[in-house]
ModelCIF file with pLDDT and N, C-alpha, C, O atoms, coordinates in Angstrom:
data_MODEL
#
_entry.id   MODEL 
#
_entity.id                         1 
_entity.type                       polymer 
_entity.pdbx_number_of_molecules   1 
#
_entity_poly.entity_id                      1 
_entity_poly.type                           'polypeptide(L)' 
_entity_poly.nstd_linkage                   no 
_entity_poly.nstd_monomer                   no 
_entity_poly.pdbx_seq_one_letter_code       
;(UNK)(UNK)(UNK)(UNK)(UNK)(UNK)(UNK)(UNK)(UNK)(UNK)(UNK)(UNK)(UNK)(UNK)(UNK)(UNK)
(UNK)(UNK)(UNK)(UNK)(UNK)(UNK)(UNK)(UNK)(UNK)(UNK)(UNK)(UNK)(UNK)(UNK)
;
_entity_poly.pdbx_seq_one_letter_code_can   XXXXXXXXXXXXXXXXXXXXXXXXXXXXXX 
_entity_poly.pdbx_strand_id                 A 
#
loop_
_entity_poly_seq.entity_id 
_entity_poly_seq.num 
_entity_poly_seq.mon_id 
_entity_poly_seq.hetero 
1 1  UNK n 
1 2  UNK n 
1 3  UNK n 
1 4  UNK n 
1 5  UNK n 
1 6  UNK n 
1 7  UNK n 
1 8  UNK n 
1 9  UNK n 
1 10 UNK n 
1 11 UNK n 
1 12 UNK n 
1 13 UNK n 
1 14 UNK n 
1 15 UNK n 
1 16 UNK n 
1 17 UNK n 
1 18 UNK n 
1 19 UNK n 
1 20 UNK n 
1 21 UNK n 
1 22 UNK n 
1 23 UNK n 
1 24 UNK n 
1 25 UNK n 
1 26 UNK n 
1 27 UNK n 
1 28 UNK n 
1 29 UNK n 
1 30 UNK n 
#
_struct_asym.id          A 
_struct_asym.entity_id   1 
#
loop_
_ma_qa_metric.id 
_ma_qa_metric.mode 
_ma_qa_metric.name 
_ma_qa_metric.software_group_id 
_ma_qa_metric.type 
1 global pLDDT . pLDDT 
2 local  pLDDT . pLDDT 
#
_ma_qa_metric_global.metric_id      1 
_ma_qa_metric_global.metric_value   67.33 
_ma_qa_metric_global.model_id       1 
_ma_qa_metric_global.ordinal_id     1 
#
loop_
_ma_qa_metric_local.label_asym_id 
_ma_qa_metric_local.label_comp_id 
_ma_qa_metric_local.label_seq_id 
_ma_qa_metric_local.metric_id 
_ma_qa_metric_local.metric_value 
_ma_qa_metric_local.model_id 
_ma_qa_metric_local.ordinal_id 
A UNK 1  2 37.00 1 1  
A UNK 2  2 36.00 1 2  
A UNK 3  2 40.00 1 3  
A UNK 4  2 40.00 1 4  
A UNK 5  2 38.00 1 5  
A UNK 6  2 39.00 1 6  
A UNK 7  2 41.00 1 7  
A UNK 8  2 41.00 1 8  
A UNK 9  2 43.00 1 9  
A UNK 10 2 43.00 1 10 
A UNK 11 2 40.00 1 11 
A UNK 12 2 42.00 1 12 
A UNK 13 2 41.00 1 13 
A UNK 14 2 51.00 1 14 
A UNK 15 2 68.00 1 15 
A UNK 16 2 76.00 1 16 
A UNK 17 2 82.00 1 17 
A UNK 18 2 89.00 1 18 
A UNK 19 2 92.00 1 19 
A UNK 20 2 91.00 1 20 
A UNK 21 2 94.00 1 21 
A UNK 22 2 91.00 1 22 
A UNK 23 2 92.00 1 23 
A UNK 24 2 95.00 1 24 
A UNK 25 2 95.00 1 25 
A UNK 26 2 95.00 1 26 
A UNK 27 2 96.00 1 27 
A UNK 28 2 96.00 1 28 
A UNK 29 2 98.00 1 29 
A UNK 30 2 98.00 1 30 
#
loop_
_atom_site.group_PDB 
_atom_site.id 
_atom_site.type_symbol 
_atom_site.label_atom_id 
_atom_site.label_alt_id 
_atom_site.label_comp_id 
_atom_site.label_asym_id 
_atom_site.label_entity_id 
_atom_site.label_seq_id 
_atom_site.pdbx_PDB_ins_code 
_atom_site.Cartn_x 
_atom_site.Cartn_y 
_atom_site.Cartn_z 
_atom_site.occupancy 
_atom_site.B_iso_or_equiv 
_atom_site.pdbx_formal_charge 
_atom_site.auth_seq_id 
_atom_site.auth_comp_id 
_atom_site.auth_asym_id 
_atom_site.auth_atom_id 
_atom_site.pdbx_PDB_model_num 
ATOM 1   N N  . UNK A 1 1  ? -32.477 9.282   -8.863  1.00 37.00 ? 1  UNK A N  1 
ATOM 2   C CA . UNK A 1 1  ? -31.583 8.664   -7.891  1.00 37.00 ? 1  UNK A CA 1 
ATOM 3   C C  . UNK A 1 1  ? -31.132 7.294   -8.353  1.00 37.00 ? 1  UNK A C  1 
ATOM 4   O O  . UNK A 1 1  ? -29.943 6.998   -8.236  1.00 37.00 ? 1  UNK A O  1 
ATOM 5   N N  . UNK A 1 2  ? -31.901 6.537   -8.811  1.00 36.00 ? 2  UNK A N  1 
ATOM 6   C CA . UNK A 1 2  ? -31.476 5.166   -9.380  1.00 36.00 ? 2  UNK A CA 1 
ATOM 7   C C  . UNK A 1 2  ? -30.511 5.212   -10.460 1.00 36.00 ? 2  UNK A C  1 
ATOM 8   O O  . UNK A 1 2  ? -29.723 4.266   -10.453 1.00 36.00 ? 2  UNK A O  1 
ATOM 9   N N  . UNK A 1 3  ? -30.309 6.376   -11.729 1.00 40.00 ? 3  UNK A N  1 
ATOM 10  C CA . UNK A 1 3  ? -29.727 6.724   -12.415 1.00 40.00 ? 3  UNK A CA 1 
ATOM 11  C C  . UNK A 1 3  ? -28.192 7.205   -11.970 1.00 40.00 ? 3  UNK A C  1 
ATOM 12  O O  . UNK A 1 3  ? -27.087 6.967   -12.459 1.00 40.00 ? 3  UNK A O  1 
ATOM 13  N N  . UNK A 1 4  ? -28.539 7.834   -11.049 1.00 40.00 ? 4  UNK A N  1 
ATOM 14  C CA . UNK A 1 4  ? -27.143 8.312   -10.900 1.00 40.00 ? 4  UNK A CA 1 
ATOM 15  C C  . UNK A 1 4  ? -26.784 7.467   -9.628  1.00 40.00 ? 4  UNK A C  1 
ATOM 16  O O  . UNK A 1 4  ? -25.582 7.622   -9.414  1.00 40.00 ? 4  UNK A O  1 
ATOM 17  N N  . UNK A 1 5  ? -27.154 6.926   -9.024  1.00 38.00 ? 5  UNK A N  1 
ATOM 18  C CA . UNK A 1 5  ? -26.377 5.786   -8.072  1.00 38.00 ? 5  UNK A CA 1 
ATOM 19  C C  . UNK A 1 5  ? -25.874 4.650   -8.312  1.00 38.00 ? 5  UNK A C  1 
ATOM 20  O O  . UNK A 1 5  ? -24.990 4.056   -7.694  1.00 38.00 ? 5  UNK A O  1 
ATOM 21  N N  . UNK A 1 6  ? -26.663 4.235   -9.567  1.00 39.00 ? 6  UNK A N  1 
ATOM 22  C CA . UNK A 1 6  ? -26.824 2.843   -10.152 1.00 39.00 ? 6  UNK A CA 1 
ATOM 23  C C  . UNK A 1 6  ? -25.749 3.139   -11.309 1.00 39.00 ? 6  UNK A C  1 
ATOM 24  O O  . UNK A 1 6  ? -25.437 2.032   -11.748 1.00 39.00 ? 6  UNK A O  1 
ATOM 25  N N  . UNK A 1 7  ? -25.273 3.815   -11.775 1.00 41.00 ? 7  UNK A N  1 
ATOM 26  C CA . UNK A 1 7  ? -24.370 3.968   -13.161 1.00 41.00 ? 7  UNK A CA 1 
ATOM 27  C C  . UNK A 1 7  ? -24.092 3.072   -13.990 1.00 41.00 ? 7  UNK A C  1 
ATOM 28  O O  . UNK A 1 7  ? -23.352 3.446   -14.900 1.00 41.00 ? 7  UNK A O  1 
ATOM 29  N N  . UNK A 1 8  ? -24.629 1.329   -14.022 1.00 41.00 ? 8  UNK A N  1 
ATOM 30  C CA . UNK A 1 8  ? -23.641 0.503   -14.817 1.00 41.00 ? 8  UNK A CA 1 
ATOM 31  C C  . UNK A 1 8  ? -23.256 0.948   -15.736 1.00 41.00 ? 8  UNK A C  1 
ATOM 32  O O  . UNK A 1 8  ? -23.327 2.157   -15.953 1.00 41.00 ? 8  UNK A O  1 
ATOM 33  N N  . UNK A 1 9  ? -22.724 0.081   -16.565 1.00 43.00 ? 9  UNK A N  1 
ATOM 34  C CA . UNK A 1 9  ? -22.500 0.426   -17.949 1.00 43.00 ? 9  UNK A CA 1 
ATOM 35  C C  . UNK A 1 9  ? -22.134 -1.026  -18.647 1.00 43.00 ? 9  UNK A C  1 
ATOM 36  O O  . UNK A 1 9  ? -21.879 -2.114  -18.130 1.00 43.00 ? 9  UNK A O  1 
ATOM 37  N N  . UNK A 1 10 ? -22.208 -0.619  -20.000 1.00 43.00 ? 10 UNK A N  1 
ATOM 38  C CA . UNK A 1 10 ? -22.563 -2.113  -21.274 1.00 43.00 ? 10 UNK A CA 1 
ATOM 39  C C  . UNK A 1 10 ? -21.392 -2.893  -20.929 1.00 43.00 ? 10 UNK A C  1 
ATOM 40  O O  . UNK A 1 10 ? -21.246 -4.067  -21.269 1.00 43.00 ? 10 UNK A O  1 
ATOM 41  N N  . UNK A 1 11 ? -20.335 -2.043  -20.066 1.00 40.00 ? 11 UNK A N  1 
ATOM 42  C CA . UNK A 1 11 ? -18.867 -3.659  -20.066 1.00 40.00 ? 11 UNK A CA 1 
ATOM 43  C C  . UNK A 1 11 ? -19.098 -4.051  -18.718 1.00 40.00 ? 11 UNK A C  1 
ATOM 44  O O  . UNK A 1 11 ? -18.032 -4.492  -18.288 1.00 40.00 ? 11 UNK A O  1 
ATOM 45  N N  . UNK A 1 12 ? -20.132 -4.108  -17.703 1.00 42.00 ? 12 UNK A N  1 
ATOM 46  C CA . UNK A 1 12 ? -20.104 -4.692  -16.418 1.00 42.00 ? 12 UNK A CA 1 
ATOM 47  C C  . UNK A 1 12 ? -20.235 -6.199  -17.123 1.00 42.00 ? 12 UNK A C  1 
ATOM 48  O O  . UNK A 1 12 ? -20.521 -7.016  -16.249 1.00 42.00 ? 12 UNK A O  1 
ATOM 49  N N  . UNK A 1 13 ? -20.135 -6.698  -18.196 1.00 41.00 ? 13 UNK A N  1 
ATOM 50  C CA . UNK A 1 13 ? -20.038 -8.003  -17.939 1.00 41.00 ? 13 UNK A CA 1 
ATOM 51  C C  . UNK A 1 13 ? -19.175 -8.152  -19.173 1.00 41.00 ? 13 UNK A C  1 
ATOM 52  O O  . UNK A 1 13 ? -19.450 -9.102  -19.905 1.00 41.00 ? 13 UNK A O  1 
ATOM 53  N N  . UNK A 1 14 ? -18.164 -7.352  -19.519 1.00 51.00 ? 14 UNK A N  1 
ATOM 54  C CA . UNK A 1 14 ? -17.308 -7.705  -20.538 1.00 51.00 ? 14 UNK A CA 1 
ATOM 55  C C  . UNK A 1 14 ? -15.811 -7.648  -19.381 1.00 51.00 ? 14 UNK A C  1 
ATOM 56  O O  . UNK A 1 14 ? -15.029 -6.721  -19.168 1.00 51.00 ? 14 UNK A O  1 
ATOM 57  N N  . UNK A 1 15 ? -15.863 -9.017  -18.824 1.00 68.00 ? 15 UNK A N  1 
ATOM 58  C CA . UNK A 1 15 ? -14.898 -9.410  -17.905 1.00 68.00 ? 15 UNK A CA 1 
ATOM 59  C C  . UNK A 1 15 ? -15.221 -11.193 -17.466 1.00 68.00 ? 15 UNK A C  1 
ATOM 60  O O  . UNK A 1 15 ? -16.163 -11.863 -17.888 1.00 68.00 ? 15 UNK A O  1 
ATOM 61  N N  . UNK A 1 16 ? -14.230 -11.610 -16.599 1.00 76.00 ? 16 UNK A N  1 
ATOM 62  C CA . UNK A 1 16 ? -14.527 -12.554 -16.230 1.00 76.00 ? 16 UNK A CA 1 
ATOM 63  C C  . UNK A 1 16 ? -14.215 -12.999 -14.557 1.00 76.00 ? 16 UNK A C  1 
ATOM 64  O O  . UNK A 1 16 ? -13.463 -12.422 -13.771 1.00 76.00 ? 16 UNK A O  1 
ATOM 65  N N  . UNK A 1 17 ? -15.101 -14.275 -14.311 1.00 82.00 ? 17 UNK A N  1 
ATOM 66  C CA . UNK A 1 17 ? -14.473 -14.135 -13.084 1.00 82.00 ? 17 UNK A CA 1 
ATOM 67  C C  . UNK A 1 17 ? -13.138 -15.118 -12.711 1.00 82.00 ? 17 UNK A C  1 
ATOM 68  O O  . UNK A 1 17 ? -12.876 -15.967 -13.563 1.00 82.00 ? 17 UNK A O  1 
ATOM 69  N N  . UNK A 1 18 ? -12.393 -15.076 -11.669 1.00 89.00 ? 18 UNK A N  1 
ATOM 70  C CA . UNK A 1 18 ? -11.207 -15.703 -11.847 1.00 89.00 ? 18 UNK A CA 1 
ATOM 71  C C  . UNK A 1 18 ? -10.585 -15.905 -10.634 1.00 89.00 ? 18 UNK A C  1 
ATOM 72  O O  . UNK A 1 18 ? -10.925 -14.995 -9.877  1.00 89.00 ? 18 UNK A O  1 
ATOM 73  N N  . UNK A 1 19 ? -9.565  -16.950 -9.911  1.00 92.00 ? 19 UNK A N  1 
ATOM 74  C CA . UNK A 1 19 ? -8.671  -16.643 -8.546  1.00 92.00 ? 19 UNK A CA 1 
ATOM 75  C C  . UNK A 1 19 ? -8.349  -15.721 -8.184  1.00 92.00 ? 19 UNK A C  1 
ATOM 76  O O  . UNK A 1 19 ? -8.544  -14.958 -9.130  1.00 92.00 ? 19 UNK A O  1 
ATOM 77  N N  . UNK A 1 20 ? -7.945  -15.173 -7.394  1.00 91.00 ? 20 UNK A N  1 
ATOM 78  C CA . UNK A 1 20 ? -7.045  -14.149 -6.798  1.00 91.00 ? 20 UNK A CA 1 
ATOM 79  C C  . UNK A 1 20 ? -5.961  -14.241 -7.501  1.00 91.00 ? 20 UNK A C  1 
ATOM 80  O O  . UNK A 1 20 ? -5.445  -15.343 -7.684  1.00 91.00 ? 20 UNK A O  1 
ATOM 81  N N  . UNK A 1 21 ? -5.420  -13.082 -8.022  1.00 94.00 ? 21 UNK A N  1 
ATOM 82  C CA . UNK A 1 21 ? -3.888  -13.481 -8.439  1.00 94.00 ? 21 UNK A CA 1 
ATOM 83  C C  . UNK A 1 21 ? -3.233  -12.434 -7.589  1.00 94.00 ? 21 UNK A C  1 
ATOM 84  O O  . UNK A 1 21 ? -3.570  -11.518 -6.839  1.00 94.00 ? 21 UNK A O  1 
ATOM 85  N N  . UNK A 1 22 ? -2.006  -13.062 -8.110  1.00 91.00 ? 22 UNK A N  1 
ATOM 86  C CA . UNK A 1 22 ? -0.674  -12.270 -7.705  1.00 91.00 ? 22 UNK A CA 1 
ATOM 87  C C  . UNK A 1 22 ? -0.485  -11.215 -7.852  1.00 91.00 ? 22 UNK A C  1 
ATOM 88  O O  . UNK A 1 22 ? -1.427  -10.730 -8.479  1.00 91.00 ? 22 UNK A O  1 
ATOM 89  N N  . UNK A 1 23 ? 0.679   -10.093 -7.484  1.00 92.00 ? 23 UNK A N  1 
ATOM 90  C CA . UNK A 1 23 ? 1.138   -9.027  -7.907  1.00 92.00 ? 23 UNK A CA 1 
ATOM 91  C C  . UNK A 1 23 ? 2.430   -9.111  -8.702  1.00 92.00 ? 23 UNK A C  1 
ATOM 92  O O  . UNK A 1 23 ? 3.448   -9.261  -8.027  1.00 92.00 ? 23 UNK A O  1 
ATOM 93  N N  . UNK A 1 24 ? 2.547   -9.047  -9.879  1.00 95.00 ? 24 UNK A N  1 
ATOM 94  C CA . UNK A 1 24 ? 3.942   -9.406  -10.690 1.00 95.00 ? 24 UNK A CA 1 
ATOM 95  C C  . UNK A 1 24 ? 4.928   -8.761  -10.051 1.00 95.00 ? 24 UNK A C  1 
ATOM 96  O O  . UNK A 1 24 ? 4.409   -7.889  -9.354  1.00 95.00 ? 24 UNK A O  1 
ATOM 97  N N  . UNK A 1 25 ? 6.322   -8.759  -9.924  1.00 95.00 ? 25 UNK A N  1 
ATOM 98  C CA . UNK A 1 25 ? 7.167   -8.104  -9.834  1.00 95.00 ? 25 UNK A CA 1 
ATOM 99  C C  . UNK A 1 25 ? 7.776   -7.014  -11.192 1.00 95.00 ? 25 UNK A C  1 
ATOM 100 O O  . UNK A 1 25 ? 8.222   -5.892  -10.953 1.00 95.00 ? 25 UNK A O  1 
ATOM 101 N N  . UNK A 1 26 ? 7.713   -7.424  -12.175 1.00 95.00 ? 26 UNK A N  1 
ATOM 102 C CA . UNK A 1 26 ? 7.882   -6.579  -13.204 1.00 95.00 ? 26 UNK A CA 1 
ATOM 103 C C  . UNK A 1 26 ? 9.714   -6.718  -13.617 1.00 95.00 ? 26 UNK A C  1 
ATOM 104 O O  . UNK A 1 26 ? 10.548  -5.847  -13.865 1.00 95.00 ? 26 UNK A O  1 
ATOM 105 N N  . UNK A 1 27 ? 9.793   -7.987  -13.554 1.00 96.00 ? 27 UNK A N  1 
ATOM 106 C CA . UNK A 1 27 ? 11.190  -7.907  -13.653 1.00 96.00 ? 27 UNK A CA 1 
ATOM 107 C C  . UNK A 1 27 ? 11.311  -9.432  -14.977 1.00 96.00 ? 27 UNK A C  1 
ATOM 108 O O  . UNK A 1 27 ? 12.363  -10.037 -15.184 1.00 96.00 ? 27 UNK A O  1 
ATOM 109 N N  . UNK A 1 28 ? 10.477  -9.628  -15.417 1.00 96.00 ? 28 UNK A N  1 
ATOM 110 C CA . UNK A 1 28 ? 10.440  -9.840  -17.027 1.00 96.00 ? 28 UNK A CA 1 
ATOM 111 C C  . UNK A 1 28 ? 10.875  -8.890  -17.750 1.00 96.00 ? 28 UNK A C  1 
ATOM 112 O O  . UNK A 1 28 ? 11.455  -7.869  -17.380 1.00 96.00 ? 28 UNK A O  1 
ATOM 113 N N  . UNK A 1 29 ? 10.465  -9.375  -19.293 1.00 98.00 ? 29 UNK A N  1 
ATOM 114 C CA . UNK A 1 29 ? 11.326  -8.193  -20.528 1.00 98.00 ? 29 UNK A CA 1 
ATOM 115 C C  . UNK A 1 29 ? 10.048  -9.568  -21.141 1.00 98.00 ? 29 UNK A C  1 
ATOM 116 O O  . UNK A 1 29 ? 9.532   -10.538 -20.587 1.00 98.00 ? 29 UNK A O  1 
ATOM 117 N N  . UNK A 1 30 ? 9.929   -8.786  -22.957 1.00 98.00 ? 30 UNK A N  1 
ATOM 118 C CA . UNK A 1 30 ? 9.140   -9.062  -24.051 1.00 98.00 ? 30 UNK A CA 1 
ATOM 119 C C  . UNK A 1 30 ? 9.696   -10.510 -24.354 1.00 98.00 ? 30 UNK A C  1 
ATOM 120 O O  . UNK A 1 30 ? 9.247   -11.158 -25.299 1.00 98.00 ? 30 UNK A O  1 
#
C-alpha cells in the first residue's frame, strides 16, 4: 500500500518553487 499510494519518483525535486504565474496568451512568434 505505501508503494503504490506513495509513487514518487527521482524528479519530485527536479523543479522549483516559484509565484503564481500567468496564463500567456500565445500571441508572440520566435
Amino acid at each position: 500500500s505505501a508503494a503504490l499510494m506513495v509513487g514518487l519518483t527521482p524528479a519530485a525535486a527536479s523543479a522549483h518553487d516559484e509565484r503564481t504565474t500567468r496564463t500567456l496568451d500565445g500571441t508572440g512568434s520566435v
